[in-house]
C-alpha atoms as a PDB file:
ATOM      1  CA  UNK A   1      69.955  86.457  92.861  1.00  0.00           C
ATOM      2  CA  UNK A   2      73.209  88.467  92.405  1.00  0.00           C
ATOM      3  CA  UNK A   3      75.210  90.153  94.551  1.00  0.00           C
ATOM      4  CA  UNK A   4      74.205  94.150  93.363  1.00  0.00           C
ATOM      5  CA  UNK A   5      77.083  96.577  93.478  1.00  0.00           C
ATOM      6  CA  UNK A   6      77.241 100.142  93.685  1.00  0.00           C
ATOM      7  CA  UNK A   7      79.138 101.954  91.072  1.00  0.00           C
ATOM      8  CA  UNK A   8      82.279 103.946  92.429  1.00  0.00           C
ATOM      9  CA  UNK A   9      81.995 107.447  91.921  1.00  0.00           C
ATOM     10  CA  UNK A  10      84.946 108.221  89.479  1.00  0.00           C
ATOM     11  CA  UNK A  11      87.163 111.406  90.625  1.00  0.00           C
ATOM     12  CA  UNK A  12      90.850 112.463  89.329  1.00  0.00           C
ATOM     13  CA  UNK A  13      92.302 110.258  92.007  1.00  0.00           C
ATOM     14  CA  UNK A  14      90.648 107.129  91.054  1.00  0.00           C
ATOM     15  CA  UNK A  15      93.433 105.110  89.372  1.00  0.00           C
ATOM     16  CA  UNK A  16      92.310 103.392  86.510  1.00  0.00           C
ATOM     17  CA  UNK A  17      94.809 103.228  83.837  1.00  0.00           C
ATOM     18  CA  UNK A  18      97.763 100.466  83.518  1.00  0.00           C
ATOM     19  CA  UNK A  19     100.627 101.169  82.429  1.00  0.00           C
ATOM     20  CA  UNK A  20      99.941 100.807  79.019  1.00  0.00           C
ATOM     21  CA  UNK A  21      97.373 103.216  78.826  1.00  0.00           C
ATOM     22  CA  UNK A  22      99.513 105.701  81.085  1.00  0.00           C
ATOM     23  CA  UNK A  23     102.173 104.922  78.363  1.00  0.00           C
ATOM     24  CA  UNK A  24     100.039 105.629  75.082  1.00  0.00           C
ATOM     25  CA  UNK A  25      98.043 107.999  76.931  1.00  0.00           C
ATOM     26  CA  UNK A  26     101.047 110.203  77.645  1.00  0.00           C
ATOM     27  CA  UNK A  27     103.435 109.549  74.750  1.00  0.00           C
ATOM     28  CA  UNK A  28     105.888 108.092  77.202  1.00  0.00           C
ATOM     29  CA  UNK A  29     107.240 104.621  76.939  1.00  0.00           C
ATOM     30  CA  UNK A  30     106.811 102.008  79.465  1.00  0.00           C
ATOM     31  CA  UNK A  31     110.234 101.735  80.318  1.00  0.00           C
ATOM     32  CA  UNK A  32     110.689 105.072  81.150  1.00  0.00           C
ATOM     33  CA  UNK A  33     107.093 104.971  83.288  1.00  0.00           C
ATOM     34  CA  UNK A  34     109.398 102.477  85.299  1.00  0.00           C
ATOM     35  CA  UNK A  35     112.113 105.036  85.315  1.00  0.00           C
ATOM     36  CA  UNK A  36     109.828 107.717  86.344  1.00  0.00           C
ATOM     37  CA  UNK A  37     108.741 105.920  89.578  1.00  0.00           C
ATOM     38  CA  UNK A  38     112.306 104.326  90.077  1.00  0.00           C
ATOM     39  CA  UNK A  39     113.614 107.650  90.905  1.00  0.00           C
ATOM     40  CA  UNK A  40     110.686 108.851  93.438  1.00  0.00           C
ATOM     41  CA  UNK A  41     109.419 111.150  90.720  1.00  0.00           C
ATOM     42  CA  UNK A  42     105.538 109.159  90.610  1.00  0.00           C
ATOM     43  CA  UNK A  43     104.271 106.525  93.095  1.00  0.00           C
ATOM     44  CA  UNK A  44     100.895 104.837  91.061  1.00  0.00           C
ATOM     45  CA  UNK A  45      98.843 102.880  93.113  1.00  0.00           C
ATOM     46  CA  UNK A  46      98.763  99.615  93.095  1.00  0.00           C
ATOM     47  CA  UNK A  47      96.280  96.572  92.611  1.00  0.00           C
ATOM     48  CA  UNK A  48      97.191  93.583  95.180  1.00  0.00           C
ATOM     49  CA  UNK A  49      99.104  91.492  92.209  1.00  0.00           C
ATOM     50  CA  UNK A  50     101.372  94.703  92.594  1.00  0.00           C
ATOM     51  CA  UNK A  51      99.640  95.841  88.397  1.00  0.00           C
ATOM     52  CA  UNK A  52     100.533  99.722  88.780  1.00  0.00           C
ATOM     53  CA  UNK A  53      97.198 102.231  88.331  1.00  0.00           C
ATOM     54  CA  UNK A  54      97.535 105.104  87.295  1.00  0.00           C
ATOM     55  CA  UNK A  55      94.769 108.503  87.688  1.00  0.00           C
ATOM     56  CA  UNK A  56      94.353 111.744  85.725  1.00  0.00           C
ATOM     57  CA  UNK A  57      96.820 113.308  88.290  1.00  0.00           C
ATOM     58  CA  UNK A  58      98.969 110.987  87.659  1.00  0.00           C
ATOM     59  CA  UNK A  59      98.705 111.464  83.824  1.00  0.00           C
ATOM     60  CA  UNK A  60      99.016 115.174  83.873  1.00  0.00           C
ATOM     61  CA  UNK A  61     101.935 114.985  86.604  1.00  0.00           C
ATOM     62  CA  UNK A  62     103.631 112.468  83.569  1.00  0.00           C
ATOM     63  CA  UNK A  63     102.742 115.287  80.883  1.00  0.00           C
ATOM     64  CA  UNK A  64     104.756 117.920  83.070  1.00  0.00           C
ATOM     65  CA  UNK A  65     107.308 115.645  83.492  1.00  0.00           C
ATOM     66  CA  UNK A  66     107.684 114.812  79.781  1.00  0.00           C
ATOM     67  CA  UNK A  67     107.893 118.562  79.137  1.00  0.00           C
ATOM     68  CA  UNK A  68     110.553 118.968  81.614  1.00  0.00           C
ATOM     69  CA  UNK A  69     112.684 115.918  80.193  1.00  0.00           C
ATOM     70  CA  UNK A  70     112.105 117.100  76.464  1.00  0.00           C
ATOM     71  CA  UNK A  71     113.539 120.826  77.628  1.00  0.00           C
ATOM     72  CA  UNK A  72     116.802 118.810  78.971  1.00  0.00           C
ATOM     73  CA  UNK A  73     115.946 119.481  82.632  1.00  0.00           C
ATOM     74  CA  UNK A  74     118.087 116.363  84.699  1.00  0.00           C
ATOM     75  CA  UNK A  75     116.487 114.558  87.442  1.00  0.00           C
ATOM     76  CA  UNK A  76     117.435 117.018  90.362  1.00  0.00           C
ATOM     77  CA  UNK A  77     115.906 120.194  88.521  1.00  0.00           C
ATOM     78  CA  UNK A  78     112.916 117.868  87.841  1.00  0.00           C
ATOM     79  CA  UNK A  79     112.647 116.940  91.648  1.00  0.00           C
ATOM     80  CA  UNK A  80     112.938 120.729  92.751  1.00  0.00           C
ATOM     81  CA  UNK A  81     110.620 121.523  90.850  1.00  0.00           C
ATOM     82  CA  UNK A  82     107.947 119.042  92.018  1.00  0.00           C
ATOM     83  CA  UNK A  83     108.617 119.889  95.570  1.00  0.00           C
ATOM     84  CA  UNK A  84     108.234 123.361  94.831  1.00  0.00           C
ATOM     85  CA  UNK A  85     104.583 122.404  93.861  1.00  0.00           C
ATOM     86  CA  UNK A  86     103.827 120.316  95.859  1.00  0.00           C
END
């Protein structure tokens, strides 16, 4: 008989999107998802093959920062501001 597994109880912090989804999810291309987390702005998880995994934080935290970047804030004003929330 097989192995039975309990389902994970899904929460905002469960990462579950790839990139790709984070990318069509948000409007914002995959290179720039790179870009994003380059520059200490977003840290997904990560599977053990290193695939990045993104959650609903993360996705809204992406939204936000697409807003920021579409009213020309640069990357230091867009850092500030994060701490400040944070």
């Amino acid at each position: 008989m097989g192995r039975l597994y309990r389902p994970v109880k899904r929460t905002t912090a469960t990462p579950v999107y790839t990139i790709g989804a984070a990318s069509r999810l948000t409007g914002i291309p995959i290179w720039t998802l790179r870009w994003i987390e380059r520059h200490g702005l977003l840290r997904p998880s990560r599977t053990r093959g290193r695939q990045r995994l993104y959650n609903d934080f993360d996705l809204n935290r992406l939204r936000d920062i697409r807003g920021w970047m579409e009213q020309k804030v640069n990357l230091a004003g867009i850092r500030v501001i994060l701490r400040l929330q944070a």
